[in-house]
Structures are given as C-alpha cells and as structure tokens.
C-alpha atoms as a PDB file:
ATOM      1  CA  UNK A   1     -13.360 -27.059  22.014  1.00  0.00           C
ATOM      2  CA  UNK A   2      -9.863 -25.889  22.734  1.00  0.00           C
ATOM      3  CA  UNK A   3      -6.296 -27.937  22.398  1.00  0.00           C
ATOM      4  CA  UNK A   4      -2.999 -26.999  23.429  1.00  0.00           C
ATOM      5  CA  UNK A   5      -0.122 -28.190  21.025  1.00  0.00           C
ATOM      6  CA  UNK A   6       3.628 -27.722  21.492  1.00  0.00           C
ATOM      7  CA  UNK A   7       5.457 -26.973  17.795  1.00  0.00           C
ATOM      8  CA  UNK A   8       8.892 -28.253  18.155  1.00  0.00           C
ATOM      9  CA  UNK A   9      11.875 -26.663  15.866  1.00  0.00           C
ATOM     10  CA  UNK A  10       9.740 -23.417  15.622  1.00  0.00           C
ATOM     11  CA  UNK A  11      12.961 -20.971  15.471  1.00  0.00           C
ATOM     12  CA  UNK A  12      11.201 -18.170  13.076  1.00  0.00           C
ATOM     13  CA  UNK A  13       9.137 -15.077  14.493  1.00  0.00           C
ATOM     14  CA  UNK A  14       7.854 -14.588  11.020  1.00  0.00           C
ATOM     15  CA  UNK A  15       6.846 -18.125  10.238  1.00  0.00           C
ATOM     16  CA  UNK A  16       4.661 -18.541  13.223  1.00  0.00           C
ATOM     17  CA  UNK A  17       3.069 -15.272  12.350  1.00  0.00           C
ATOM     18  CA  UNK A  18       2.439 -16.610   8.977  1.00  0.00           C
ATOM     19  CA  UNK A  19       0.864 -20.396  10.650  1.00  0.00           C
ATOM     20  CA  UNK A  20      -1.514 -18.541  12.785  1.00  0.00           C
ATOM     21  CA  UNK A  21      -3.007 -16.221   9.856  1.00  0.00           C
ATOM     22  CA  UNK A  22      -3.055 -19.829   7.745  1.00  0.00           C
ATOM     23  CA  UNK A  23      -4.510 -21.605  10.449  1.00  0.00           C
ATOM     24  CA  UNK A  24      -7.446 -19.401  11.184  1.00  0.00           C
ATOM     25  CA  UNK A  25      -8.267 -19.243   7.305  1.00  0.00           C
ATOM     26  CA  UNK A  26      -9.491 -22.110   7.931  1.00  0.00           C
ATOM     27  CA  UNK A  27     -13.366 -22.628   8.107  1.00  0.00           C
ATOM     28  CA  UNK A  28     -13.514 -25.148  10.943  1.00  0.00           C
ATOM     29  CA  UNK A  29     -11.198 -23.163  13.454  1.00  0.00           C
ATOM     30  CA  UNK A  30     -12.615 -20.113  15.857  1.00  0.00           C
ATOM     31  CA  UNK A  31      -9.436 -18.940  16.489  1.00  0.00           C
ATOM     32  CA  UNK A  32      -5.535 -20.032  16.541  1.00  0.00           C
ATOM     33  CA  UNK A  33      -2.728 -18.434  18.049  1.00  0.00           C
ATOM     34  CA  UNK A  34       0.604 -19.244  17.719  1.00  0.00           C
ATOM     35  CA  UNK A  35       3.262 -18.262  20.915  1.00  0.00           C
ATOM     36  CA  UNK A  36       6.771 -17.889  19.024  1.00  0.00           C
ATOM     37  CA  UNK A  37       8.132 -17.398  22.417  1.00  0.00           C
ATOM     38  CA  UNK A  38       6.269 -20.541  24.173  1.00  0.00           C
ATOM     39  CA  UNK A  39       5.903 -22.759  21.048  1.00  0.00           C
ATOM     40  CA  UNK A  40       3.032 -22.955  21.499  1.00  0.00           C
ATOM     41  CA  UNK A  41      -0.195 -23.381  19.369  1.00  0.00           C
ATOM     42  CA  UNK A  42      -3.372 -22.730  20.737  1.00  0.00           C
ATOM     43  CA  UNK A  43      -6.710 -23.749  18.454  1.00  0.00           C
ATOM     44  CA  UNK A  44     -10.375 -23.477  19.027  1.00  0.00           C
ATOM     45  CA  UNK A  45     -12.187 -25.230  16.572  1.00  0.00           C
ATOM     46  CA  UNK A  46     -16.092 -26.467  16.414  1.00  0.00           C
ATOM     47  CA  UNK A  47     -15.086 -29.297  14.128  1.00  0.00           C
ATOM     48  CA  UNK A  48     -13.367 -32.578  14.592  1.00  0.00           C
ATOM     49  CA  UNK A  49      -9.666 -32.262  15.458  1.00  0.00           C
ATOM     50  CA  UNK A  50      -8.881 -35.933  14.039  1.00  0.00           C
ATOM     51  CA  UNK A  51      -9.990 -33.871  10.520  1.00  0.00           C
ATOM     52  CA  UNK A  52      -8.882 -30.851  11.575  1.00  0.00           C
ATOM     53  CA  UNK A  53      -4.851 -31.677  12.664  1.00  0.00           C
ATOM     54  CA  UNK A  54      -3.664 -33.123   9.488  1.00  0.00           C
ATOM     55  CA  UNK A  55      -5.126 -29.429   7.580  1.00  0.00           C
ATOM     56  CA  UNK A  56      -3.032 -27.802  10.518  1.00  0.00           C
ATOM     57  CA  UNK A  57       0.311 -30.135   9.823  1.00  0.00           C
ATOM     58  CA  UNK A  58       0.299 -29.564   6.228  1.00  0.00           C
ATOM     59  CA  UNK A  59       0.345 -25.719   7.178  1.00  0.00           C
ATOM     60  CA  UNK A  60       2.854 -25.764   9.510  1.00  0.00           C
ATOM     61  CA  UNK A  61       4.963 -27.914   6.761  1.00  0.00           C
ATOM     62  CA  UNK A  62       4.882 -25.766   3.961  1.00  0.00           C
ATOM     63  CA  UNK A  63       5.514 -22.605   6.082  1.00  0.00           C
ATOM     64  CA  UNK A  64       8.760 -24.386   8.310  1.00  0.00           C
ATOM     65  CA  UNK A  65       9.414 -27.901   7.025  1.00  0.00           C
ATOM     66  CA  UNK A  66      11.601 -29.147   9.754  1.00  0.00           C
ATOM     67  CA  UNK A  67       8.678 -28.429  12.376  1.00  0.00           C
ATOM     68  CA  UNK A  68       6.896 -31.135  14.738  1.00  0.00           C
ATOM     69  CA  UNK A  69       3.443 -30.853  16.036  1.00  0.00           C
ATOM     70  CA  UNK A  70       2.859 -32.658  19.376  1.00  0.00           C
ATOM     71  CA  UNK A  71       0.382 -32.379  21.546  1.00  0.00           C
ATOM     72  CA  UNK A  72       0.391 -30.857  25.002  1.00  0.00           C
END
C-alpha cells in the first residue's frame, strides 16, 4: 500500500535526504521518498500505517524538529 504525506516546515535539502535513507531502514517500508522540492513524502509499506506513522514522526523529529507530518 502506498500514502502520500505533505511535510510542512521542510526547508533543508540535506535533512530530507537524511529522512528518506531513515525511513527506508525501516523493516516494514518498501520504499520512501522524500520530494525536498514538493514536500512531499511518499511511503510504500506492507505493514500497518497506524504502527508504521508514529516510527516515521519520530524520524522526521530528530532529523528537523520544527517539521509537521500531514497527510495528503
């Protein structure tokens, strides 16, 4: 399954590069991408999201606190 979410506040090339190799480490998701340009995140996971999202936030925290992820 595929979702779409928008990360708000993402102002950092080099951060989103960072989320995306983070967010694919994990073992649940098939593949993440993350459009600095867009905002955009983009996972494909086999797992449950509700499980999977609050892994992903905690991520996207660490690497650019002031971020927000909401869905599409």
């Amino acid at each position: 399954m595929k979702k779409f979410y928008r990360l708000d506040g993402l102002d950092c090339a080099n951060c989103a590069a960072k989320m995306e190799k983070a967010i694919n480490d994990l073992t649940e998701v098939s593949s993440a991408t993350v459009n600095f340009m867009t905002t955009k995140l983009t996972i494909e996971a086999d797992g449950d999201f509700a499980e999977l999202l609050p892994k992903v936030e905690k991520i996207v925290k660490k690497i650019e606190p002031g971020v927000k992820i909401k869905p599409l």
